[in-house]
PDB file of N, CA and C in Angstrom:
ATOM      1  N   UNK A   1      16.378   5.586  22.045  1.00  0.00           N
ATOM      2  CA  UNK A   1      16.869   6.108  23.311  1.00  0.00           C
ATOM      3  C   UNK A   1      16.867   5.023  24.387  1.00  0.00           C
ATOM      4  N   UNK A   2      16.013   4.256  24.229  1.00  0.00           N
ATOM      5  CA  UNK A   2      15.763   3.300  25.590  1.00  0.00           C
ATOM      6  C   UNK A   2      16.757   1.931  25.322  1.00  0.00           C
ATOM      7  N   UNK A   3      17.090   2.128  23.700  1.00  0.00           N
ATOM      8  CA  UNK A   3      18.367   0.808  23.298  1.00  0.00           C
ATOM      9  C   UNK A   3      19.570   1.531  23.987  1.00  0.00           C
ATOM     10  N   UNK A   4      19.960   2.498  23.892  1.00  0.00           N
ATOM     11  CA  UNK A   4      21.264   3.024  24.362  1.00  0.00           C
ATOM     12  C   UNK A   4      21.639   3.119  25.805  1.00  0.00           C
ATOM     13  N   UNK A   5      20.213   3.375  26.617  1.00  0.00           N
ATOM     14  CA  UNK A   5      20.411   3.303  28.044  1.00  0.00           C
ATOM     15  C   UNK A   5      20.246   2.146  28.590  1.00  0.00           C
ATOM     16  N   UNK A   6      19.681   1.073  28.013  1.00  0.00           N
ATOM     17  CA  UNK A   6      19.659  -0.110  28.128  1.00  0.00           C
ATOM     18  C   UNK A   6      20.964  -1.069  28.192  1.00  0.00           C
ATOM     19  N   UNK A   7      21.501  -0.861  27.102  1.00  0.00           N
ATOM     20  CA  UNK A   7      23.405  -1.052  26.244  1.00  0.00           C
ATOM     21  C   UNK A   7      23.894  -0.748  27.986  1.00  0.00           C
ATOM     22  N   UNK A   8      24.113   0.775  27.841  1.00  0.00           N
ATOM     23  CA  UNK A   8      24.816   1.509  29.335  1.00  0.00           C
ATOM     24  C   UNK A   8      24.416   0.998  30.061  1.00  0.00           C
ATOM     25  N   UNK A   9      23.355   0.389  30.878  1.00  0.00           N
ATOM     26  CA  UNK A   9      23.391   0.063  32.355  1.00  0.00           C
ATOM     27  C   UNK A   9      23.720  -1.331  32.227  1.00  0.00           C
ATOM     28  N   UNK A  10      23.629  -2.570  30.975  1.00  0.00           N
ATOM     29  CA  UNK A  10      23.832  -3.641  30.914  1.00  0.00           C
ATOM     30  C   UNK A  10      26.193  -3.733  31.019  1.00  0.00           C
ATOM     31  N   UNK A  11      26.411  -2.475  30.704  1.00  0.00           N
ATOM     32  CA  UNK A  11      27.939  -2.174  30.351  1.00  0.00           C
ATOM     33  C   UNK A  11      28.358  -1.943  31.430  1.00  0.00           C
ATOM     34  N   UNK A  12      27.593  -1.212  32.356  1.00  0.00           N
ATOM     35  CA  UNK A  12      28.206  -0.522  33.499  1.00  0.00           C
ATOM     36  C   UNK A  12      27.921  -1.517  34.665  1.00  0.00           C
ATOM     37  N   UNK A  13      26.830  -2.184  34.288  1.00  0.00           N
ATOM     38  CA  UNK A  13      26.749  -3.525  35.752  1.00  0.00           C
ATOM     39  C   UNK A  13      27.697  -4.769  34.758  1.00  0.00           C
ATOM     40  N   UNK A  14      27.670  -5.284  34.012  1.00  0.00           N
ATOM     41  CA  UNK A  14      29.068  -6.126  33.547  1.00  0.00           C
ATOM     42  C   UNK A  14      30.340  -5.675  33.958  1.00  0.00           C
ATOM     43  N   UNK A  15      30.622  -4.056  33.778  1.00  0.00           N
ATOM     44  CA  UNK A  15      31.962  -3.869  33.981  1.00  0.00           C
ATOM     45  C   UNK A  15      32.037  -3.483  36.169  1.00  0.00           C
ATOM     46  N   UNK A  16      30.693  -3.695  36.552  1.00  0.00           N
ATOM     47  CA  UNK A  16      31.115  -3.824  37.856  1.00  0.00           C
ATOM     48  C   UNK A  16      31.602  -5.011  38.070  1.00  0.00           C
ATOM     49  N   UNK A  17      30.390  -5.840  38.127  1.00  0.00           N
ATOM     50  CA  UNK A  17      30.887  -7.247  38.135  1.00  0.00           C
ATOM     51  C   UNK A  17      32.196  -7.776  38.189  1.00  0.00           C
ATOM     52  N   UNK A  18      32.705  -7.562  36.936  1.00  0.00           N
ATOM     53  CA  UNK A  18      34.286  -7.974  36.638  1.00  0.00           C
ATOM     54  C   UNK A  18      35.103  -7.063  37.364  1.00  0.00           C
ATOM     55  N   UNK A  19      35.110  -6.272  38.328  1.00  0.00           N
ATOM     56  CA  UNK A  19      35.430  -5.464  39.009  1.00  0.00           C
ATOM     57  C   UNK A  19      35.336  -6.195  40.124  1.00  0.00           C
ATOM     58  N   UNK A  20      34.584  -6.196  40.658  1.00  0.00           N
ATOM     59  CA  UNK A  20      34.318  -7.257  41.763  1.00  0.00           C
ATOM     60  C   UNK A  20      35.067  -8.316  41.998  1.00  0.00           C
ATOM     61  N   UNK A  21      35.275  -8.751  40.870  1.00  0.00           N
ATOM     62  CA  UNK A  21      35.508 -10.270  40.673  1.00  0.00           C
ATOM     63  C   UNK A  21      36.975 -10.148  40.942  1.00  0.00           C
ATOM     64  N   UNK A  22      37.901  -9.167  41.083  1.00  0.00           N
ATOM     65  CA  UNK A  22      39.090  -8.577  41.139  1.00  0.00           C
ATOM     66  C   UNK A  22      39.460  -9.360  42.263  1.00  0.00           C
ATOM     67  N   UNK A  23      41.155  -9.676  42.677  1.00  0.00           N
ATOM     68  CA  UNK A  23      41.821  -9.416  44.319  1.00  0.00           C
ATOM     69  C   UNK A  23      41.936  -8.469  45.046  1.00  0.00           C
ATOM     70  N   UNK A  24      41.964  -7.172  44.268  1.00  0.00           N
ATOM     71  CA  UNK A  24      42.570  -6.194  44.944  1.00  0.00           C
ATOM     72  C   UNK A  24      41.408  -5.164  45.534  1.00  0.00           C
ATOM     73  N   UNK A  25      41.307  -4.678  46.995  1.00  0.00           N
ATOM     74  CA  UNK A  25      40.224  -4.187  47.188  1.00  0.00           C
ATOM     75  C   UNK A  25      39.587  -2.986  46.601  1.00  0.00           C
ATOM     76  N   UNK A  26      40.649  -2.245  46.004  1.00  0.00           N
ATOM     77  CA  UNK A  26      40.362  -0.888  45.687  1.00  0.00           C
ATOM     78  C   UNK A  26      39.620  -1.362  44.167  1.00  0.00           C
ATOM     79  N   UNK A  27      39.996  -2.262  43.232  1.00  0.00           N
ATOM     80  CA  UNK A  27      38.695  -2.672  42.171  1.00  0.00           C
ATOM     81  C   UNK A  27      37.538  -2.697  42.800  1.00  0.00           C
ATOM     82  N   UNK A  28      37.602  -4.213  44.164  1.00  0.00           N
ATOM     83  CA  UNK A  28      36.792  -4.194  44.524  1.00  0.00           C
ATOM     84  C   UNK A  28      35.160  -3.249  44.449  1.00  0.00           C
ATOM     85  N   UNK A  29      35.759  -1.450  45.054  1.00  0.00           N
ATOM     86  CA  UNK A  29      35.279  -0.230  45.283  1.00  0.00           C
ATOM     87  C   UNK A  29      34.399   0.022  44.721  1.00  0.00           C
ATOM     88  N   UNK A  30      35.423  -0.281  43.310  1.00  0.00           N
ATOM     89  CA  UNK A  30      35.122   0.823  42.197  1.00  0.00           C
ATOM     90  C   UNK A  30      34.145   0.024  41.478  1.00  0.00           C
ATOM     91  N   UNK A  31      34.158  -1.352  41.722  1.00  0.00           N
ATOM     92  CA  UNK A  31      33.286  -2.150  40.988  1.00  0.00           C
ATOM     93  C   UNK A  31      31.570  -1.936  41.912  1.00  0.00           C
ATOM     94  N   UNK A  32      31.737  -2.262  42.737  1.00  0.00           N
ATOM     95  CA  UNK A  32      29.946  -1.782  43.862  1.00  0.00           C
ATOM     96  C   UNK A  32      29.647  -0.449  43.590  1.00  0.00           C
ATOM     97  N   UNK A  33      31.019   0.273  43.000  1.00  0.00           N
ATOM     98  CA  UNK A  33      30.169   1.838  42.779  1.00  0.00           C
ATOM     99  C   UNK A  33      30.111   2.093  41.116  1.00  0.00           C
ATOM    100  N   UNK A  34      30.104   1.372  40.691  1.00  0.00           N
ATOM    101  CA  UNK A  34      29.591   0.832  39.088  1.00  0.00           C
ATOM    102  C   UNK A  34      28.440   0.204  38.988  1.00  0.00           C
ATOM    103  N   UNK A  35      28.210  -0.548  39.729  1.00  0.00           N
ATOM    104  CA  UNK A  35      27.015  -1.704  40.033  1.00  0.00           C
ATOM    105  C   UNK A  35      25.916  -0.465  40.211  1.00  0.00           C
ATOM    106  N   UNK A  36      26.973   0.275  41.499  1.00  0.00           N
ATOM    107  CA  UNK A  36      25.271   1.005  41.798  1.00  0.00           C
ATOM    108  C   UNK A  36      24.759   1.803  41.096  1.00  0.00           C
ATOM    109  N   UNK A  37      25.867   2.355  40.312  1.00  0.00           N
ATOM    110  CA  UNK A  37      25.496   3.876  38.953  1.00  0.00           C
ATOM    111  C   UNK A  37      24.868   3.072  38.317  1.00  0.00           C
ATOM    112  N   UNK A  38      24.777   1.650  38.369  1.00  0.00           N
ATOM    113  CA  UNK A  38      23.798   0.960  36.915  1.00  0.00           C
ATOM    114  C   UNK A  38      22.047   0.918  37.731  1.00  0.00           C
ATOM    115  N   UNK A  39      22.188   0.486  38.695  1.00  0.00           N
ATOM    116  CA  UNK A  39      21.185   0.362  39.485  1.00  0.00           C
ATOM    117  C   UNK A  39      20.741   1.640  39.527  1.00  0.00           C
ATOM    118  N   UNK A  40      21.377   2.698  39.972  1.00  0.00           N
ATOM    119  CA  UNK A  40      20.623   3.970  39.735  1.00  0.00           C
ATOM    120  C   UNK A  40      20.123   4.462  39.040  1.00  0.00           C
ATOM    121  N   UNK A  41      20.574   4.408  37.567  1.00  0.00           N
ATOM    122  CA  UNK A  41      20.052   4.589  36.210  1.00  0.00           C
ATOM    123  C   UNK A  41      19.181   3.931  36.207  1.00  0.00           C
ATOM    124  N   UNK A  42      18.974   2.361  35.906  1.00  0.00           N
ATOM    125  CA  UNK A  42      17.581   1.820  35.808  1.00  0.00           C
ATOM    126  C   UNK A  42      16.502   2.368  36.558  1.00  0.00           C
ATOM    127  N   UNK A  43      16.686   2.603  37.941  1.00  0.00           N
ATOM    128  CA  UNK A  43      15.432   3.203  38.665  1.00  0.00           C
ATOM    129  C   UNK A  43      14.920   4.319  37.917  1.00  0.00           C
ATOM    130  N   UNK A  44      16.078   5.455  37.402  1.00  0.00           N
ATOM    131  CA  UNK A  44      15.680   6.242  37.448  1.00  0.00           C
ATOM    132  C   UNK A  44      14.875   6.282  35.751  1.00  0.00           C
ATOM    133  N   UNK A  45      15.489   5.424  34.734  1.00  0.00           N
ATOM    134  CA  UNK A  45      14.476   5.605  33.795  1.00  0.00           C
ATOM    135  C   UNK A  45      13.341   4.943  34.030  1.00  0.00           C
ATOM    136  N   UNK A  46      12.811   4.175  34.978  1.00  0.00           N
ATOM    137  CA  UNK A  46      11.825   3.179  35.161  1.00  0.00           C
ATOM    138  C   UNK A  46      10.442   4.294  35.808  1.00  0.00           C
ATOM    139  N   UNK A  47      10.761   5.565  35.783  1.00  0.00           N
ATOM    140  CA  UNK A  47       9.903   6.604  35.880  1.00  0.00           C
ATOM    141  C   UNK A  47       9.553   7.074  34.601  1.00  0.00           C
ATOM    142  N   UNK A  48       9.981   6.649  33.412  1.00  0.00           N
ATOM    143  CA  UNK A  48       9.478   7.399  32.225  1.00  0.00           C
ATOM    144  C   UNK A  48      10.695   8.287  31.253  1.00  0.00           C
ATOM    145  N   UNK A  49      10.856   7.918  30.824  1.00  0.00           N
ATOM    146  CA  UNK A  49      12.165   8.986  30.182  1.00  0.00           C
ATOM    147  C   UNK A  49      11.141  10.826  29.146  1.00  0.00           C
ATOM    148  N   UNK A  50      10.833  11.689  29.730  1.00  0.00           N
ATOM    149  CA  UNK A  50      10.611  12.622  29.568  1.00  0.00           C
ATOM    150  C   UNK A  50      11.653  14.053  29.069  1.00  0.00           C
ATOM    151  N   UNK A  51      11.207  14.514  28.528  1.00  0.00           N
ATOM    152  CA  UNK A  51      12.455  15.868  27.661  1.00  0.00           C
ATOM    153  C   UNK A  51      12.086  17.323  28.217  1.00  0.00           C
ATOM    154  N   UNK A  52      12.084  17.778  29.193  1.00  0.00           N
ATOM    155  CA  UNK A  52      11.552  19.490  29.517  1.00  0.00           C
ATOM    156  C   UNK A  52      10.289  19.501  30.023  1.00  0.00           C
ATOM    157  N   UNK A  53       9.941  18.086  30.784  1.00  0.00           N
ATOM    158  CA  UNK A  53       8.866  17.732  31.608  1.00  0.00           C
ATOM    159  C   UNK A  53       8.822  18.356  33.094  1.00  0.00           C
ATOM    160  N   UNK A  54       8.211  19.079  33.704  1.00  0.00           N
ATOM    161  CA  UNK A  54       8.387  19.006  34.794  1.00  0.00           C
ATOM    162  C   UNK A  54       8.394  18.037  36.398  1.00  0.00           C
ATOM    163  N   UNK A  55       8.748  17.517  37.242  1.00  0.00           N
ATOM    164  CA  UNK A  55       8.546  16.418  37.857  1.00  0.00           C
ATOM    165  C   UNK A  55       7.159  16.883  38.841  1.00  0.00           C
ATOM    166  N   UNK A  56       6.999  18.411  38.801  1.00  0.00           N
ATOM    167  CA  UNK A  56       6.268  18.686  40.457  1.00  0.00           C
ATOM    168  C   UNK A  56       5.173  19.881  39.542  1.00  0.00           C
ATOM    169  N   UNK A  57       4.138  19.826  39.438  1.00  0.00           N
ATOM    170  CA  UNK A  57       3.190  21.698  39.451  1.00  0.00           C
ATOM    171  C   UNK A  57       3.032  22.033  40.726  1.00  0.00           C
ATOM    172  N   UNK A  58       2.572  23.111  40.666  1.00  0.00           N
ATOM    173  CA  UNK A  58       2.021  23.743  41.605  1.00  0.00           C
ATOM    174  C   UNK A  58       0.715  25.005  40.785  1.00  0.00           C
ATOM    175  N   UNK A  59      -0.308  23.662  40.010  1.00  0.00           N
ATOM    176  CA  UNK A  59      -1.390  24.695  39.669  1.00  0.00           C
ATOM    177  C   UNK A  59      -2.573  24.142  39.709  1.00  0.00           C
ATOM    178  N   UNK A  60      -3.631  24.888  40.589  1.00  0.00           N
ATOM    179  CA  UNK A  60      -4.435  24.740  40.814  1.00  0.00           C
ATOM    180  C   UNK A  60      -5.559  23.777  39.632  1.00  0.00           C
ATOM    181  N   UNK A  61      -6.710  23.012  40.265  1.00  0.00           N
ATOM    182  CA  UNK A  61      -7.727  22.259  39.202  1.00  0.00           C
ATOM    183  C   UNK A  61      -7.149  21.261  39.309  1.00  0.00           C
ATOM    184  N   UNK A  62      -7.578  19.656  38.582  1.00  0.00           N
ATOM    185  CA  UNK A  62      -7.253  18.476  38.590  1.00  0.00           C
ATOM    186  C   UNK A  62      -6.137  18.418  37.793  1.00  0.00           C
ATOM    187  N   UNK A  63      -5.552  17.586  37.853  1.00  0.00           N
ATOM    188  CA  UNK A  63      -4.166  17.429  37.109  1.00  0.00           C
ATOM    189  C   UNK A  63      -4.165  15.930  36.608  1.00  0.00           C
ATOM    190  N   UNK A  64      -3.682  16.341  35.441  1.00  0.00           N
ATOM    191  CA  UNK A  64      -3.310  15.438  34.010  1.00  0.00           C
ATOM    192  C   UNK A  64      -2.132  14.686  34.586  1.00  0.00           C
ATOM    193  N   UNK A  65      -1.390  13.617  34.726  1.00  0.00           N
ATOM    194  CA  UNK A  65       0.072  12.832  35.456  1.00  0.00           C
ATOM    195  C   UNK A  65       0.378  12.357  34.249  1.00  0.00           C
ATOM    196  N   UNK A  66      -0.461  12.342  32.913  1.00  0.00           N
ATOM    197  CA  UNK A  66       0.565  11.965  31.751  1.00  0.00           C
ATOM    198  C   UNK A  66       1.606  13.099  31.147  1.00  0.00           C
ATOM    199  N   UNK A  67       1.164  14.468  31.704  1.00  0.00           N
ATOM    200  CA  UNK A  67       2.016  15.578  31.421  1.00  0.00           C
ATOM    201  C   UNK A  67       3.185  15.974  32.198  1.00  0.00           C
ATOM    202  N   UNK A  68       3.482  14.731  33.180  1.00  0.00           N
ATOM    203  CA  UNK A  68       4.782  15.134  33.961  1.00  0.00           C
ATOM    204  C   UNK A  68       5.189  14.093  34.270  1.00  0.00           C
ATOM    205  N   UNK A  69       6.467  13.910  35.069  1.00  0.00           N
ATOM    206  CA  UNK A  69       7.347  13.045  34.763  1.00  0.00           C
ATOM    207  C   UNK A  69       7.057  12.418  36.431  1.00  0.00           C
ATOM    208  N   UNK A  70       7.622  11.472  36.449  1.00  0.00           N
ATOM    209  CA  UNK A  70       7.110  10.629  37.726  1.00  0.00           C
ATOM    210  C   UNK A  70       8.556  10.931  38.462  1.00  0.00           C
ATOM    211  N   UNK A  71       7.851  11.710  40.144  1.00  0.00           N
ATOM    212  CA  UNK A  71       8.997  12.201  41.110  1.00  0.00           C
ATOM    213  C   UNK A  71       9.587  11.045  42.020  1.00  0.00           C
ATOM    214  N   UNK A  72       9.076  10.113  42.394  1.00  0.00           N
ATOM    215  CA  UNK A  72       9.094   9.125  43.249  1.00  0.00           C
ATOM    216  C   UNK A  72      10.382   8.212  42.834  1.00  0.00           C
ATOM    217  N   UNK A  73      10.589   7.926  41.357  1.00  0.00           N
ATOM    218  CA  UNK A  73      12.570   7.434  40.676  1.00  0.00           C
ATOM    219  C   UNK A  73      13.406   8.524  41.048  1.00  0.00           C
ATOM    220  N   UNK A  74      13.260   9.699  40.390  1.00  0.00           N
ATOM    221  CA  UNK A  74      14.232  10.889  40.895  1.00  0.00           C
ATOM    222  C   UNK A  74      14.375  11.017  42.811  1.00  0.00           C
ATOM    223  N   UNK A  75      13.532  10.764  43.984  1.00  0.00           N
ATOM    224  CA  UNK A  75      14.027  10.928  44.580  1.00  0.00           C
ATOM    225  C   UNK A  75      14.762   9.143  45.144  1.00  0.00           C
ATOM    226  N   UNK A  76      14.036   8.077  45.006  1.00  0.00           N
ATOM    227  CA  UNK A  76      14.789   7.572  45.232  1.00  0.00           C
ATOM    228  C   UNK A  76      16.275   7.239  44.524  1.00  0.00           C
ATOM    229  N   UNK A  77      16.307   7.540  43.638  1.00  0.00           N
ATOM    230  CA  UNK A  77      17.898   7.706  43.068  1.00  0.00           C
ATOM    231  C   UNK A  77      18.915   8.902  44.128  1.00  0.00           C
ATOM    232  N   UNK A  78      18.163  10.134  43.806  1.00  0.00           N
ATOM    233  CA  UNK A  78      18.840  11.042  44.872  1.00  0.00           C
ATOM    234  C   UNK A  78      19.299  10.707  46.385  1.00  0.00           C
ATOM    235  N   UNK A  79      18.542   9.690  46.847  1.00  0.00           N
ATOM    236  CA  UNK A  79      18.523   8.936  47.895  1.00  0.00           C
ATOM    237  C   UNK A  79      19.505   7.558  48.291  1.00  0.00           C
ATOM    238  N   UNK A  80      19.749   7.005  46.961  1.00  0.00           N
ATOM    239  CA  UNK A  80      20.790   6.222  46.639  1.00  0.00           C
ATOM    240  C   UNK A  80      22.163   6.787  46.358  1.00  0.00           C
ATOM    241  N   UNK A  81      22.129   7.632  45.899  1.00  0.00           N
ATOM    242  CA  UNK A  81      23.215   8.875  45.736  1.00  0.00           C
ATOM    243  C   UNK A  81      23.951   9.349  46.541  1.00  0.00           C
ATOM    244  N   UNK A  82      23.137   9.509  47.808  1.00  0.00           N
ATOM    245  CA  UNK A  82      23.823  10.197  48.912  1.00  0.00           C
ATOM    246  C   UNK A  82      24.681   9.228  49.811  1.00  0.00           C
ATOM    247  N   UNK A  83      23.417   7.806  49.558  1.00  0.00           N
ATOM    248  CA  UNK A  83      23.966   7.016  51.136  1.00  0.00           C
ATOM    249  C   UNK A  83      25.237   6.052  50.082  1.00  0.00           C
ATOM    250  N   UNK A  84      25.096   6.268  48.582  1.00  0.00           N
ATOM    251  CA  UNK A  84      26.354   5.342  48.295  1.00  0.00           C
ATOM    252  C   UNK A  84      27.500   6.446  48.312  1.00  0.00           C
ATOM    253  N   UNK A  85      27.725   7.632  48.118  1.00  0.00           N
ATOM    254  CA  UNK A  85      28.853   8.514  48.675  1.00  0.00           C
ATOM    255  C   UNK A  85      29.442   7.894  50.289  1.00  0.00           C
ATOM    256  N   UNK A  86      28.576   7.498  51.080  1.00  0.00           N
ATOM    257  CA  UNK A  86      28.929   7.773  52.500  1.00  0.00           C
ATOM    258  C   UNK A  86      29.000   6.364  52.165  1.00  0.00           C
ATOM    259  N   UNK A  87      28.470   5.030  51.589  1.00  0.00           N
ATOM    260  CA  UNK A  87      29.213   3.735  52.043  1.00  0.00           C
ATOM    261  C   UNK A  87      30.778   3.916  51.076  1.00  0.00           C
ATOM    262  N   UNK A  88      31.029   4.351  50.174  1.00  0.00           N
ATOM    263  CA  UNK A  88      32.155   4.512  49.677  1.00  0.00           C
ATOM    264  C   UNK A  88      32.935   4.667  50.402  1.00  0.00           C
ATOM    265  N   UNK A  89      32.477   6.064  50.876  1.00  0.00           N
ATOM    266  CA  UNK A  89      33.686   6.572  52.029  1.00  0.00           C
ATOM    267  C   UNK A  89      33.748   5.609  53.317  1.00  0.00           C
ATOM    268  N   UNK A  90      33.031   5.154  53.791  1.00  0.00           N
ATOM    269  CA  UNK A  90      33.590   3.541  54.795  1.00  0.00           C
ATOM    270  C   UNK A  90      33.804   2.892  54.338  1.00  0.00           C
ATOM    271  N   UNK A  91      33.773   2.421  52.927  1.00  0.00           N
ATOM    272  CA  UNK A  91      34.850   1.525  52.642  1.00  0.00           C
ATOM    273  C   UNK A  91      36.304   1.551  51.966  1.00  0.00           C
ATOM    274  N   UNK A  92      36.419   2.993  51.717  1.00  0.00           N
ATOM    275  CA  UNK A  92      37.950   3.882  51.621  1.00  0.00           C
ATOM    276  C   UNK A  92      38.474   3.656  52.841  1.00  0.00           C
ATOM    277  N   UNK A  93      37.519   4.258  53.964  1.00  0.00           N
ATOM    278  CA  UNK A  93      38.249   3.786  55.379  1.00  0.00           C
ATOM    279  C   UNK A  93      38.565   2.655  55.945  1.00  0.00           C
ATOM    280  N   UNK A  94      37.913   1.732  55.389  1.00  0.00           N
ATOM    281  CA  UNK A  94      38.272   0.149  55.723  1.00  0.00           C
ATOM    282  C   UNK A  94      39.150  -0.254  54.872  1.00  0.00           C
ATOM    283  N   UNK A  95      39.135   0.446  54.087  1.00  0.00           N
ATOM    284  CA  UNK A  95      40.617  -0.222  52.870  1.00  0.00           C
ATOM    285  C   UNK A  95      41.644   0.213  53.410  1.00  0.00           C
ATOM    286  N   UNK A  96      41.401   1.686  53.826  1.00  0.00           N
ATOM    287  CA  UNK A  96      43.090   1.896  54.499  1.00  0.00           C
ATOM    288  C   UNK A  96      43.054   1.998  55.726  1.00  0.00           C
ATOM    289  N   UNK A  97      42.299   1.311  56.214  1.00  0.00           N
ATOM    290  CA  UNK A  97      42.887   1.049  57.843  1.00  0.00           C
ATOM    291  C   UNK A  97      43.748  -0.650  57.606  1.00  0.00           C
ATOM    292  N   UNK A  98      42.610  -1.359  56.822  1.00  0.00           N
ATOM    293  CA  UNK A  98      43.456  -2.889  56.527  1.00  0.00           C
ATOM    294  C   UNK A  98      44.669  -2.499  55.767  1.00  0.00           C
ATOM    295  N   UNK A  99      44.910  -1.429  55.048  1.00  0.00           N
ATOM    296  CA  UNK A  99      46.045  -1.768  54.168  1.00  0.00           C
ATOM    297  C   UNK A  99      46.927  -1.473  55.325  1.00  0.00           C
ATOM    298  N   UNK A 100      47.010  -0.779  56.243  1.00  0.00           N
ATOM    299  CA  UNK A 100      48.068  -0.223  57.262  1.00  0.00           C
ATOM    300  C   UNK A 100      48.231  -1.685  58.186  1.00  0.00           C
ATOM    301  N   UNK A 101      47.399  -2.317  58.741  1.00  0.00           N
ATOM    302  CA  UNK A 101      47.328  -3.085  59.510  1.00  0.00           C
ATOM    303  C   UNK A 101      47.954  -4.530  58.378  1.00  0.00           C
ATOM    304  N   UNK A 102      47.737  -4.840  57.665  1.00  0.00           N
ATOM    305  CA  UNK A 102      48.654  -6.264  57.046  1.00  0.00           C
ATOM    306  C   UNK A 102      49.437  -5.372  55.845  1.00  0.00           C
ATOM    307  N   UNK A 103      49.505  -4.385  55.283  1.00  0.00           N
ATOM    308  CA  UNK A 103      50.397  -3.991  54.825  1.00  0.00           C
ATOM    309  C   UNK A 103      50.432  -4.634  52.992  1.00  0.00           C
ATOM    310  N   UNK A 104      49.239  -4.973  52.582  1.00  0.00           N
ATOM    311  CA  UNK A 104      48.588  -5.092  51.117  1.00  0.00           C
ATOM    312  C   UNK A 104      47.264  -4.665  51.387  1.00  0.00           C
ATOM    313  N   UNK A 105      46.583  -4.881  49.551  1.00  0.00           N
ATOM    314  CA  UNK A 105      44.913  -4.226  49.275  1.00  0.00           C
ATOM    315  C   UNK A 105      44.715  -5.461  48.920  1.00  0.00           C
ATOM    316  N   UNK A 106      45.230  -6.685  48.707  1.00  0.00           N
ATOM    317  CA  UNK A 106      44.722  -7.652  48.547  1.00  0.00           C
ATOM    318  C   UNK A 106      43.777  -8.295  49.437  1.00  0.00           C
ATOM    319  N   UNK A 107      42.531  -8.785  48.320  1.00  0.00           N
ATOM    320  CA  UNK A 107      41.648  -9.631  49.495  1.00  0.00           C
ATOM    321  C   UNK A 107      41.864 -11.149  50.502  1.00  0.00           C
ATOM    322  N   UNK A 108      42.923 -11.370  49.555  1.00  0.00           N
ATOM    323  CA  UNK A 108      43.262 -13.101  50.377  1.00  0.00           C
ATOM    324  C   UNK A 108      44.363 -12.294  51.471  1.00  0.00           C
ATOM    325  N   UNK A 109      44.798 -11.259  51.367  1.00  0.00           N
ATOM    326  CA  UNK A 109      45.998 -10.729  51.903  1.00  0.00           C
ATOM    327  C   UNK A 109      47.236 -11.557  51.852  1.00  0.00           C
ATOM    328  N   UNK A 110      47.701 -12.085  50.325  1.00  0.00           N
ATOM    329  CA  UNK A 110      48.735 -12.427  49.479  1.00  0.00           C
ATOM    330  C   UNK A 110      48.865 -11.507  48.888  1.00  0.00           C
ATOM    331  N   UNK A 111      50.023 -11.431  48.677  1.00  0.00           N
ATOM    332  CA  UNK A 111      50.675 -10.330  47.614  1.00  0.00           C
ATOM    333  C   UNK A 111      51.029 -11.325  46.129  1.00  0.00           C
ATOM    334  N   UNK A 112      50.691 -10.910  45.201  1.00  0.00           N
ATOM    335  CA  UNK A 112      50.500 -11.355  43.592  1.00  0.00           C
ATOM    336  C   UNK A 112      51.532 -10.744  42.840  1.00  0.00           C
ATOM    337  N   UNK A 113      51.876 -11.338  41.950  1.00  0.00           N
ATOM    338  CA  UNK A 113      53.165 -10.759  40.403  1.00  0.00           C
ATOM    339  C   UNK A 113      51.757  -9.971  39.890  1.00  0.00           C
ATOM    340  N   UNK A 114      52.019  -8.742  39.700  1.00  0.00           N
ATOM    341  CA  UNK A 114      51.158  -8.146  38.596  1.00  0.00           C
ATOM    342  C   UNK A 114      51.918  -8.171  36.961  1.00  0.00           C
ATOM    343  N   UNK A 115      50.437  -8.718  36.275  1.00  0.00           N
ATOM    344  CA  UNK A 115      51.160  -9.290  35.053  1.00  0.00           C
ATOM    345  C   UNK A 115      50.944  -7.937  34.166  1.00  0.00           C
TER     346      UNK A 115
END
C-alpha cells in the first residue's frame, strides 16, 4: 500500500512539474494544482495509513493513540484544501483578466505554432 501511494504522489508531483514547465498559463494552473494534490497526499499519509480507525474518541479513562489515527494530517490537509480552491480561483482570475488585457495565455505573451 505505501509502494502505490508512494508511485502516485511521485506521478502526480512529476506530472505537475512538467506542467509548470509549460508556456501557456492555464497548464501553468493545472500543474501547482497537481503539485499540491501531491503535497496533500504525502501529509496526509505521513499520519499513519489506518482502515476503519477512528481520528477523534470521546471515551472516558486514559487512552491508547496506537488505536487511532493521527488528526493533526487530516486537518492540515483539509486546510490546504480550502485555501488551494481559493488560490486557484485568483489565479483563474488573473489568467483572464491578462488574457483580455494582451489578448494570449501565453507566459512570454508570444503567440506559438501549436505542434
Amino acid at each position: 500500500m505505501e509502494l502505490v501511494l508512494a508511485i502516485a504522489i511521485g506521478i502526480l508531483f512529476a506530472a505537475g512539474i512538467w506542467l509548470v514547465l509549460r508556456p501557456r498559463s492555464f497548464q501553468v494552473i493545472m500543474g501547482l494544482m497537481l503539485m499540491s494534490y501531491a503535497v496533500n497526499l504525502f501529509i496526509f499519509i505521513s499520519g499513519r495509513l489506518w482502515v476503519d480507525k477512528p481520528a477523534l474518541t470521546i471515551e472516558p479513562g486514559p487512552i491508547d493513540p496506537t488505536l487511532y489515527a493521527d488528526p493533526l494530517p487530516q486537518a492540515l490537509v483539509l486546510t490546504a484544501i480550502v485555501i488551494g480552491f481559493a488560490t486557484t480561483a485568483l489565479y483563474l482570475v488573473v489568467l483572464l483578466a491578462s488574457r483580455g488585457l494582451t489578448g494570449t495565455d501565453h507566459v512570454d505573451g508570444k503567440e506559438r505554432e501549436v505542434y
